[in-house]
N, C-alpha and C. Protein backbone atom coordinates (compact mmCIF):
# COMPACT_ATOMS: atom_id res chain seq x y z
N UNK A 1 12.42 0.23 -1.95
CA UNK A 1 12.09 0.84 -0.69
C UNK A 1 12.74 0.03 0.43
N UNK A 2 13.29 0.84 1.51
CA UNK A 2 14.10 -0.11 2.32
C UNK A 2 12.91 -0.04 3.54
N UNK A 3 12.77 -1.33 4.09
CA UNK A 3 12.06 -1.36 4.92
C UNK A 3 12.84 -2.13 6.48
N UNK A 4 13.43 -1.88 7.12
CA UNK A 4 14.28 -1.98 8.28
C UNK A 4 15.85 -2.18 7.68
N UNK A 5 16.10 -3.54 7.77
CA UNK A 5 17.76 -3.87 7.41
C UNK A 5 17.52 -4.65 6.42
N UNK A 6 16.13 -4.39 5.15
CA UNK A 6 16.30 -5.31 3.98
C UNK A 6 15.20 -4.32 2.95
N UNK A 7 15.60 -4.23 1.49
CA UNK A 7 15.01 -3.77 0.62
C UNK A 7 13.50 -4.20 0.30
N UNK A 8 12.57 -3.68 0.24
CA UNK A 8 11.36 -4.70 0.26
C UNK A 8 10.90 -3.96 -1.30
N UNK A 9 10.88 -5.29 -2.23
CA UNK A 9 10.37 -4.57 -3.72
C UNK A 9 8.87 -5.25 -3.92
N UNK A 10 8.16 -3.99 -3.66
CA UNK A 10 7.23 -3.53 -3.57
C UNK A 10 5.86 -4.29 -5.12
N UNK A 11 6.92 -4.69 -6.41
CA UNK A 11 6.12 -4.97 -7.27
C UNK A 11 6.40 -6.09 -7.04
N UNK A 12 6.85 -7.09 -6.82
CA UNK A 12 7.84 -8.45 -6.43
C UNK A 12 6.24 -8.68 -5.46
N UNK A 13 6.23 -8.23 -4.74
CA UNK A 13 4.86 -7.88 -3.46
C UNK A 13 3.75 -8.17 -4.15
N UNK A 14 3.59 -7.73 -4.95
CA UNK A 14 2.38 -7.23 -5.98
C UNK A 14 2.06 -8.51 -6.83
N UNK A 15 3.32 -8.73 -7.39
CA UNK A 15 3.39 -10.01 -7.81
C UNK A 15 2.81 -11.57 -7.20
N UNK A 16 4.10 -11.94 -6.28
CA UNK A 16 3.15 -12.83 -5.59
C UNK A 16 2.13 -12.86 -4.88
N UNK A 17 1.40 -11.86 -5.12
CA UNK A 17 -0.25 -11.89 -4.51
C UNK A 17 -0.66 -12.29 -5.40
N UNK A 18 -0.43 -11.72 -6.74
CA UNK A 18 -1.18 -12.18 -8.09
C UNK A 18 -1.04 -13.99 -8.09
N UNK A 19 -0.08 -14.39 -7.74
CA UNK A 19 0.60 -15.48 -8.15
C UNK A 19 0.02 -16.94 -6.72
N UNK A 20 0.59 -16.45 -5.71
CA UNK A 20 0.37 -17.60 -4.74
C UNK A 20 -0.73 -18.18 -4.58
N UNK A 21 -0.96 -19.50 -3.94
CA UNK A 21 -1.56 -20.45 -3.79
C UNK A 21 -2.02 -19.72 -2.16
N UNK A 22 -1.22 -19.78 -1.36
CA UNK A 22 -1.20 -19.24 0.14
C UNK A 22 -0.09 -18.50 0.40
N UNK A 23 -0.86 -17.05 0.66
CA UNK A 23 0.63 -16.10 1.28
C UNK A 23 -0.09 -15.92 2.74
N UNK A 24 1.12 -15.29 3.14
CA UNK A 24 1.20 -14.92 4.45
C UNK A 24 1.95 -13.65 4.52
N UNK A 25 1.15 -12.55 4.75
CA UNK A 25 2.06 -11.16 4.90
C UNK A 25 2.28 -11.28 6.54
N UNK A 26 3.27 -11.32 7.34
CA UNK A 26 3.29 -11.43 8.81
C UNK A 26 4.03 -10.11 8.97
N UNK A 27 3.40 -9.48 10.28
CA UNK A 27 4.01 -7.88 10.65
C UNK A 27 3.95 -8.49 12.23
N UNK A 28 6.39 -8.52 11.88
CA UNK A 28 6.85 -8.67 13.07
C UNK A 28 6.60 -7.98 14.48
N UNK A 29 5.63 -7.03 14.47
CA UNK A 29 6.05 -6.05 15.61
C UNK A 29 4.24 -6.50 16.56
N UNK A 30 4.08 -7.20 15.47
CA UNK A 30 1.98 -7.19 16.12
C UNK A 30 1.93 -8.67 16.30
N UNK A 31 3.14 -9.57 16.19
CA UNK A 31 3.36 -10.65 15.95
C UNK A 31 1.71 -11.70 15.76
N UNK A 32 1.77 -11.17 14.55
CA UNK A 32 0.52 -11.12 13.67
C UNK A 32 0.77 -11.45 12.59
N UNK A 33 -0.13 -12.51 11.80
CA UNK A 33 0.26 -13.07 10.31
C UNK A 33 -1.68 -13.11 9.58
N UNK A 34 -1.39 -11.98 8.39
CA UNK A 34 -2.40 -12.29 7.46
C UNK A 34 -2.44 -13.47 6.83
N UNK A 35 -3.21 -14.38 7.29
CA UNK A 35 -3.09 -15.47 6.18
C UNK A 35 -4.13 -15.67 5.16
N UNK A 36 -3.68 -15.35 3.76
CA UNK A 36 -4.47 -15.99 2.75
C UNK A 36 -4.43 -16.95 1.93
N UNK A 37 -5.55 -18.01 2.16
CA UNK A 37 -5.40 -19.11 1.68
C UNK A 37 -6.24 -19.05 0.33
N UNK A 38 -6.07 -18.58 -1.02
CA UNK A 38 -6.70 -18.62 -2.20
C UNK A 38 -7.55 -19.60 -2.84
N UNK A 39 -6.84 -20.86 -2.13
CA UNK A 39 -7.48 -22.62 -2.63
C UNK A 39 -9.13 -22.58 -2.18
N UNK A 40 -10.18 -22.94 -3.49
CA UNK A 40 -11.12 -23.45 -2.73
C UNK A 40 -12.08 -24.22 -3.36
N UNK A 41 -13.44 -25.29 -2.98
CA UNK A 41 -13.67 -26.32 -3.43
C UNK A 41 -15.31 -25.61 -3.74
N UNK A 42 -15.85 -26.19 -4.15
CA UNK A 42 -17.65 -26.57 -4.57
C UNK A 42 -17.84 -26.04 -3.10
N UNK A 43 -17.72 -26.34 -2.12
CA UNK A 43 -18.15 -26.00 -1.01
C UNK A 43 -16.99 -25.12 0.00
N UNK A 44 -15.97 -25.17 -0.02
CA UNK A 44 -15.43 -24.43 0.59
C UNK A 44 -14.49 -23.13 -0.01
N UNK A 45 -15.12 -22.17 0.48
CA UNK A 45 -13.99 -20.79 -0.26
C UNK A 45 -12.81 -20.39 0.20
N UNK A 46 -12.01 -19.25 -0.40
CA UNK A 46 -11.30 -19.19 0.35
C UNK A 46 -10.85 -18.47 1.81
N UNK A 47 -9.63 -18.63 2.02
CA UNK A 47 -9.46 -18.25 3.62
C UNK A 47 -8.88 -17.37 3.62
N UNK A 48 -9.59 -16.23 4.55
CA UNK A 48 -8.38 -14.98 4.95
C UNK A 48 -8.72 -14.50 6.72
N UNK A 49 -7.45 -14.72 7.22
CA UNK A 49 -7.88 -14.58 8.55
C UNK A 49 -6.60 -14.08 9.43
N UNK A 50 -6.47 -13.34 10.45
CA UNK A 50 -5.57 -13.14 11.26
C UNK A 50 -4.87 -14.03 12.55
N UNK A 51 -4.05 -14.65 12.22
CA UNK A 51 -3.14 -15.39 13.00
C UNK A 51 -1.81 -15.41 13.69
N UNK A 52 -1.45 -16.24 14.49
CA UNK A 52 -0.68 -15.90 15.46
C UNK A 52 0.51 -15.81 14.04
N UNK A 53 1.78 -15.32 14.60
CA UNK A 53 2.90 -15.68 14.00
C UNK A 53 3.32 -17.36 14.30
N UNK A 54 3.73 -17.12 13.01
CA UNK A 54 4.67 -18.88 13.09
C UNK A 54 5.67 -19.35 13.60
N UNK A 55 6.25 -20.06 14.34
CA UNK A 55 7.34 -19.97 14.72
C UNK A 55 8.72 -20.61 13.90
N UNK A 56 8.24 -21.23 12.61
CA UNK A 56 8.84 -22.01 11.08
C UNK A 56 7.95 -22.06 10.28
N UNK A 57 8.30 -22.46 9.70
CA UNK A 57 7.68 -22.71 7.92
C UNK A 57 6.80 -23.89 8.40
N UNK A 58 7.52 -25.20 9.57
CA UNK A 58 6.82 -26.08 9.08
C UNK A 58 5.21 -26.21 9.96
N UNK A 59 5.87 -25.43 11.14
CA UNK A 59 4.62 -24.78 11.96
C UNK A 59 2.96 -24.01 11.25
N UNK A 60 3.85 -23.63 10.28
CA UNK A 60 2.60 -22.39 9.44
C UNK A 60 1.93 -23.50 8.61
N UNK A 61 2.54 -24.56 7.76
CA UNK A 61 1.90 -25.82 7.41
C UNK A 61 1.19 -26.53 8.16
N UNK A 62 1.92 -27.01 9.30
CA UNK A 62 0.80 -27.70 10.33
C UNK A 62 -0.37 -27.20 10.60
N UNK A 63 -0.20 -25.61 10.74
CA UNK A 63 -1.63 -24.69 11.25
C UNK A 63 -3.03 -24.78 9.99
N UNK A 64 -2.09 -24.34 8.82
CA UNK A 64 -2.52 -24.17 7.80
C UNK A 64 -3.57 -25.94 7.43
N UNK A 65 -2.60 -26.92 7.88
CA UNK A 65 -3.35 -27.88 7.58
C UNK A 65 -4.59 -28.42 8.37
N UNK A 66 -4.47 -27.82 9.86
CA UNK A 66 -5.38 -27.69 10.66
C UNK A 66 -6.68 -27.10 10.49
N UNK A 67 -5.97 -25.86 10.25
CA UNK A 67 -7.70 -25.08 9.59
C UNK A 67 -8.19 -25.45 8.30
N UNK A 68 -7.59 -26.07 7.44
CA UNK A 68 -7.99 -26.56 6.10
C UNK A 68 -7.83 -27.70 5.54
N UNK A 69 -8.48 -29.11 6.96
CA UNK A 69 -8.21 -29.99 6.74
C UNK A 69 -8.26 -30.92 5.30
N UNK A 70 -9.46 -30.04 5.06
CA UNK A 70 -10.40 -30.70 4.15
C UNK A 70 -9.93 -30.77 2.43
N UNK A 71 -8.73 -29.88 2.76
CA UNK A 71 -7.73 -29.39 1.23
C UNK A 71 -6.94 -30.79 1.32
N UNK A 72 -5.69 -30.61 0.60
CA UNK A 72 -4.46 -30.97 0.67
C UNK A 72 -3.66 -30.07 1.14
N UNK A 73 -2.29 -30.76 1.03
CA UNK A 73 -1.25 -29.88 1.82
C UNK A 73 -0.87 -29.16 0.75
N UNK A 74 -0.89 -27.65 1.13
CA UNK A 74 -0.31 -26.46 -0.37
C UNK A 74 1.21 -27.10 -0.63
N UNK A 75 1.77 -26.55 -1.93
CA UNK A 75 2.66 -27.16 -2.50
C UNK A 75 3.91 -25.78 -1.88
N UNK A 76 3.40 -24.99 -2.19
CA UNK A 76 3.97 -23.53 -0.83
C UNK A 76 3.44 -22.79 -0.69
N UNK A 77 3.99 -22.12 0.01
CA UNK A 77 2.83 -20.68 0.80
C UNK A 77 4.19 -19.64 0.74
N UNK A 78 3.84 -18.25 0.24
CA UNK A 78 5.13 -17.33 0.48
C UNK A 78 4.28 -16.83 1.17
N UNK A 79 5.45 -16.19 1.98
CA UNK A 79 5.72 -15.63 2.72
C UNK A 79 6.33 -14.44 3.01
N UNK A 80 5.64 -13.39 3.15
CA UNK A 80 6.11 -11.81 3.27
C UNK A 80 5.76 -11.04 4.29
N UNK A 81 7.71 -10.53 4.94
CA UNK A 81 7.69 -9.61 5.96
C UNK A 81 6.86 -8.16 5.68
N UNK A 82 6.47 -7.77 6.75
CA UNK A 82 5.59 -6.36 6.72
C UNK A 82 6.04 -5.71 7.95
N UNK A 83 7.15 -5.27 7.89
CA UNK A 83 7.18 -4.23 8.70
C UNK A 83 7.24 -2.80 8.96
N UNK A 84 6.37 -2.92 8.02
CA UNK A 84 5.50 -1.21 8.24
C UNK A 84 4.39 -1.15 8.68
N UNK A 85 3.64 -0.19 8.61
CA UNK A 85 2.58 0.41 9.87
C UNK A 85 1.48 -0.34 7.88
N UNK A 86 0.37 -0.65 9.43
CA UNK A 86 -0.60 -1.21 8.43
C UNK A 86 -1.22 -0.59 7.56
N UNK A 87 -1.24 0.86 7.30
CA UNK A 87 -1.98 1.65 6.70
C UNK A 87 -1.57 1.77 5.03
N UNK A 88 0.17 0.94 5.26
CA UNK A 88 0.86 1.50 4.39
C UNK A 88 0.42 0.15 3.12
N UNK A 89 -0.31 -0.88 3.67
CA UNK A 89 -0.57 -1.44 2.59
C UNK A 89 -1.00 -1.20 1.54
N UNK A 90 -2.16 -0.07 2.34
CA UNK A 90 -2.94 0.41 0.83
C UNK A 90 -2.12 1.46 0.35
N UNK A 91 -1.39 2.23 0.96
CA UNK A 91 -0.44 3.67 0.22
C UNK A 91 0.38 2.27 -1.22
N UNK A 92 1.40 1.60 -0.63
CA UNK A 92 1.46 0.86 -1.34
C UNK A 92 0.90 0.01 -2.73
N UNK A 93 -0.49 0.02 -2.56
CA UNK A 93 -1.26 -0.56 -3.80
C UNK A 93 -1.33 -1.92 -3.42
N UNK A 94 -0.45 -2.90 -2.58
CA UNK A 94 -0.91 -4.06 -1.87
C UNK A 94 -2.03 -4.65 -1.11
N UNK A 95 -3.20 -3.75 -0.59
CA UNK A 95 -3.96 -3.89 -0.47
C UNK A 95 -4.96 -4.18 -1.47
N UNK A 96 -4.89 -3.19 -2.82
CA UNK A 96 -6.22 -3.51 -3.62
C UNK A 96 -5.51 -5.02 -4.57
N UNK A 97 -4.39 -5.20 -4.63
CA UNK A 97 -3.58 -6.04 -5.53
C UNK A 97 -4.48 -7.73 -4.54
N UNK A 98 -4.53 -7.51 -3.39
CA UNK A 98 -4.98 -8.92 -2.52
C UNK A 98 -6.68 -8.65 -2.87
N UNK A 99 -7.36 -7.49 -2.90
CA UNK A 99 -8.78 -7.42 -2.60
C UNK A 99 -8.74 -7.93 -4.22
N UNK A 100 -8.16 -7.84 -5.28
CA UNK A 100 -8.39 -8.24 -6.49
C UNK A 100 -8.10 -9.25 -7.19
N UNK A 101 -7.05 -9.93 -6.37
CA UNK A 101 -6.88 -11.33 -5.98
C UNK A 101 -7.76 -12.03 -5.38
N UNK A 102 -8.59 -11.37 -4.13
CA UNK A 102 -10.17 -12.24 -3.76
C UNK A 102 -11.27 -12.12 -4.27
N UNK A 103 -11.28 -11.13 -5.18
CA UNK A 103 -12.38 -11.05 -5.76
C UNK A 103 -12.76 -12.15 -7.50
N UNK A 104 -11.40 -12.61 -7.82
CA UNK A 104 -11.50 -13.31 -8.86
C UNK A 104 -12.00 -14.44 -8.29
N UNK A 105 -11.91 -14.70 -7.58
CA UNK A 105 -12.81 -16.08 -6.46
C UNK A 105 -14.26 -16.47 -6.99
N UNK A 106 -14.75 -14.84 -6.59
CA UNK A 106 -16.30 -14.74 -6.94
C UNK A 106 -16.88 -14.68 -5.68
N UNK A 107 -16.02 -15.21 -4.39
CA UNK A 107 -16.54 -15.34 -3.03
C UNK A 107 -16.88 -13.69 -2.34
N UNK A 108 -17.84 -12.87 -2.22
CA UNK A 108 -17.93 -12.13 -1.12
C UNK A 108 -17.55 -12.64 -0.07
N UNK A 109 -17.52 -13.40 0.46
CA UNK A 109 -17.07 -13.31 1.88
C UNK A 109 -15.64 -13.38 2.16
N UNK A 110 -14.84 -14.05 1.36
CA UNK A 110 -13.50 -13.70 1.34
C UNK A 110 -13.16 -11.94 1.52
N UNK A 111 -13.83 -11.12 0.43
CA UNK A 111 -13.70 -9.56 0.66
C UNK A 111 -14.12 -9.10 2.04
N UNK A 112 -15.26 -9.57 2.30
CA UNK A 112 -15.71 -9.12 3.76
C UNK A 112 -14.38 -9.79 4.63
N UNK A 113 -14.07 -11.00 4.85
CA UNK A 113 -13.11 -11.49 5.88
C UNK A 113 -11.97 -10.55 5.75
N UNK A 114 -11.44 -10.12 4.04
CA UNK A 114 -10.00 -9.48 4.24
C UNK A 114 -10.07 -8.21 4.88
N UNK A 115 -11.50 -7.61 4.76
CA UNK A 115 -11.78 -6.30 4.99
C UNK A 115 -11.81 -6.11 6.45
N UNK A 116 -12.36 -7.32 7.17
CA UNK A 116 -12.30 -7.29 8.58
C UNK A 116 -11.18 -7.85 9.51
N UNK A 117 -10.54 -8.50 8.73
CA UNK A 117 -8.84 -8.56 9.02
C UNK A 117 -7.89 -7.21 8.83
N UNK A 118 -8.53 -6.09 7.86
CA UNK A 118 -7.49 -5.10 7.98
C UNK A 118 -7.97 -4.49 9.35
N UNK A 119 -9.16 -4.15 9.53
CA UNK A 119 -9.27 -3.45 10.59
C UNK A 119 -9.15 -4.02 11.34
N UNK A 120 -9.23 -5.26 12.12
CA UNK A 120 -8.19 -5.80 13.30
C UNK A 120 -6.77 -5.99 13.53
N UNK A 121 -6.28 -5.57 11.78
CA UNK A 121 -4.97 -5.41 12.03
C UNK A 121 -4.66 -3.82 12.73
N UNK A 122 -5.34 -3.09 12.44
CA UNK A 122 -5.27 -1.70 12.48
C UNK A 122 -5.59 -1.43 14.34
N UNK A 123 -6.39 -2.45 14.57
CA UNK A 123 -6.74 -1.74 15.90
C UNK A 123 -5.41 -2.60 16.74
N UNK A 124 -4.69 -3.65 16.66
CA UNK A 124 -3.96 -4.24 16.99
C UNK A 124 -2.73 -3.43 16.98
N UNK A 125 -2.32 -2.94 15.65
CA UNK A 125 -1.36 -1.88 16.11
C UNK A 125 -1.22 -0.77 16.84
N UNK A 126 -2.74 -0.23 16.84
CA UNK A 126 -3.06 0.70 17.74
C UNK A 126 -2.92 0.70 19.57
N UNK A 127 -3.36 -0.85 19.45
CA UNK A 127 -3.38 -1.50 21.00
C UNK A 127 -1.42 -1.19 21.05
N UNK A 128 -0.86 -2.06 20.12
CA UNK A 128 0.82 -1.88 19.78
C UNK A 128 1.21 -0.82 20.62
N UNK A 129 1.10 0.25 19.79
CA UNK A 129 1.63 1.72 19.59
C UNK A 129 1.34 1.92 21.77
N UNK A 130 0.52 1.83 21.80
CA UNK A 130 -0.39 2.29 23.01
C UNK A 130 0.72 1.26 24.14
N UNK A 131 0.73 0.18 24.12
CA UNK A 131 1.46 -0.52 24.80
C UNK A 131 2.82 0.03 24.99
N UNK A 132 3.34 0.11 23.67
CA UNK A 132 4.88 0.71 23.73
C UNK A 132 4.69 2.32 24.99
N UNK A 133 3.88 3.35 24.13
CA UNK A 133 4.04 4.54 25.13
C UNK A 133 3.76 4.30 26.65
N UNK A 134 2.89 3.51 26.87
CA UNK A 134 2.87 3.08 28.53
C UNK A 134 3.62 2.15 29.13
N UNK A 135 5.11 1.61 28.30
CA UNK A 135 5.74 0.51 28.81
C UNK A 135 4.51 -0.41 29.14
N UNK A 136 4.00 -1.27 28.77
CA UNK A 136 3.49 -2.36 28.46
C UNK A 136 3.94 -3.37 27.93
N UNK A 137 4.44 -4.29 28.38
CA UNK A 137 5.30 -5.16 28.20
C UNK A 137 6.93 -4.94 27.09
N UNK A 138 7.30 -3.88 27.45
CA UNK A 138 8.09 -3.11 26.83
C UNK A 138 8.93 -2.55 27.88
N UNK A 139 10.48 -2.22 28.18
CA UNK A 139 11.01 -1.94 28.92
C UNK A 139 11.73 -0.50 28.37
N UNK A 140 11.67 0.61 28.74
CA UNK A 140 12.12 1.88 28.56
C UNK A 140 14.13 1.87 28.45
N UNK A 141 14.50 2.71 27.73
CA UNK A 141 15.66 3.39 27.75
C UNK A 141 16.20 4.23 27.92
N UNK A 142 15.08 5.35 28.81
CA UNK A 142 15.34 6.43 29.54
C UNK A 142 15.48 6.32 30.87
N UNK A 143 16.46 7.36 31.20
CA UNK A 143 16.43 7.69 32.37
C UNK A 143 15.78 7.81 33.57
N UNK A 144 15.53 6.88 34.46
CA UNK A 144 14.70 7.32 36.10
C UNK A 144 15.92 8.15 36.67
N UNK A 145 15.54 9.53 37.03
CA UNK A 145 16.11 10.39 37.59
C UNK A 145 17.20 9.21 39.45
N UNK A 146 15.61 8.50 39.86
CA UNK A 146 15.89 7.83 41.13
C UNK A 146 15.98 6.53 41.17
N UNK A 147 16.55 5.99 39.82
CA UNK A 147 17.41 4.65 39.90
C UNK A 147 18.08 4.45 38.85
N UNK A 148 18.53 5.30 37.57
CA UNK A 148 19.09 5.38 36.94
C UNK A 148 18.61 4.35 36.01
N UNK A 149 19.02 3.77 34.69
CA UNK A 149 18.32 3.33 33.50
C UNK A 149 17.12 2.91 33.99
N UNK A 150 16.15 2.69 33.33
CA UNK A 150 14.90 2.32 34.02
C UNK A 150 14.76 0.90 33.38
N UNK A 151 14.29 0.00 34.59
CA UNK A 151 14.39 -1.60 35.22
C UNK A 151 15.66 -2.06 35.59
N UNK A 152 16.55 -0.88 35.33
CA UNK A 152 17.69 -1.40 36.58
C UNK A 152 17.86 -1.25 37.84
């Protein structure tokens, strides 16, 4: 499946959910990063939460080590672009592939956190979408009849 100017394989997806230690699905356009952190102790479970985008790899470590002081430093975290509309996780099967990935935990609250991370992802794009049609921090490419391109 091509997803902008790169092929995105979809079981590859599927895969390292099964597989990672800490992923990060980040959707460039909400500049927004799911982060799930799978690692967890006698007392601490794991992490799933909505965060800013990273600005490097080594940034998303620093953060990562911030909120989870109490770990060690992960050995890696993948990392996967999402730039499709959030709904499409679950059309995809990527959604239940992560909810079944948190559920081998044993933690409810991990399910509750991912569950309440989709829907703030969802209303976030919505805010998105809404911003773009009202030029909201977004600059148009149509025509003003009475100044010609518009913000020129």
């Amino acid at each position: 499946m091509l997803d902008g100017a790169f092929e995105l394989d979809i079981e590859a997806v599927r895969e390292n959910i099964a597989e990672a230690e800490v992923l990060t699905l980040y959707f460039p356009f909400l500049r927004k990063t799911l982060l799930v952190d799978t690692r967890s102790t006698a007392h601490l479970g794991p992490l799933v939460r909505v965060v800013p985008m990273a600005r490097s790899i080594a940034d998303r470590f620093d953060s990562l080590q911030r909120l989870r002081a109490e770990l060690p430093k992960p050995e890696s975290i993948t990392m996967i672009p999402w730039g499709r509309p959030v709904a499409s996780l679950r059309a995809a099967g990527v959604w239940d592939c992560l909810r079944s990935r948190l559920s081998e935990s044993g933690d409810r609250a991990a399910l509750f956190a991912a569950n309440a991370c989709l829907g703030e992802l969802r209303v976030l794009e919505h805010r998105e979408h809404g911003n773009a049609i009202r030029g909201e921090h977004y600059q148009t490419l149509w025509l003003n009849p009475e100044r010609g391109l518009a913000g020129a």
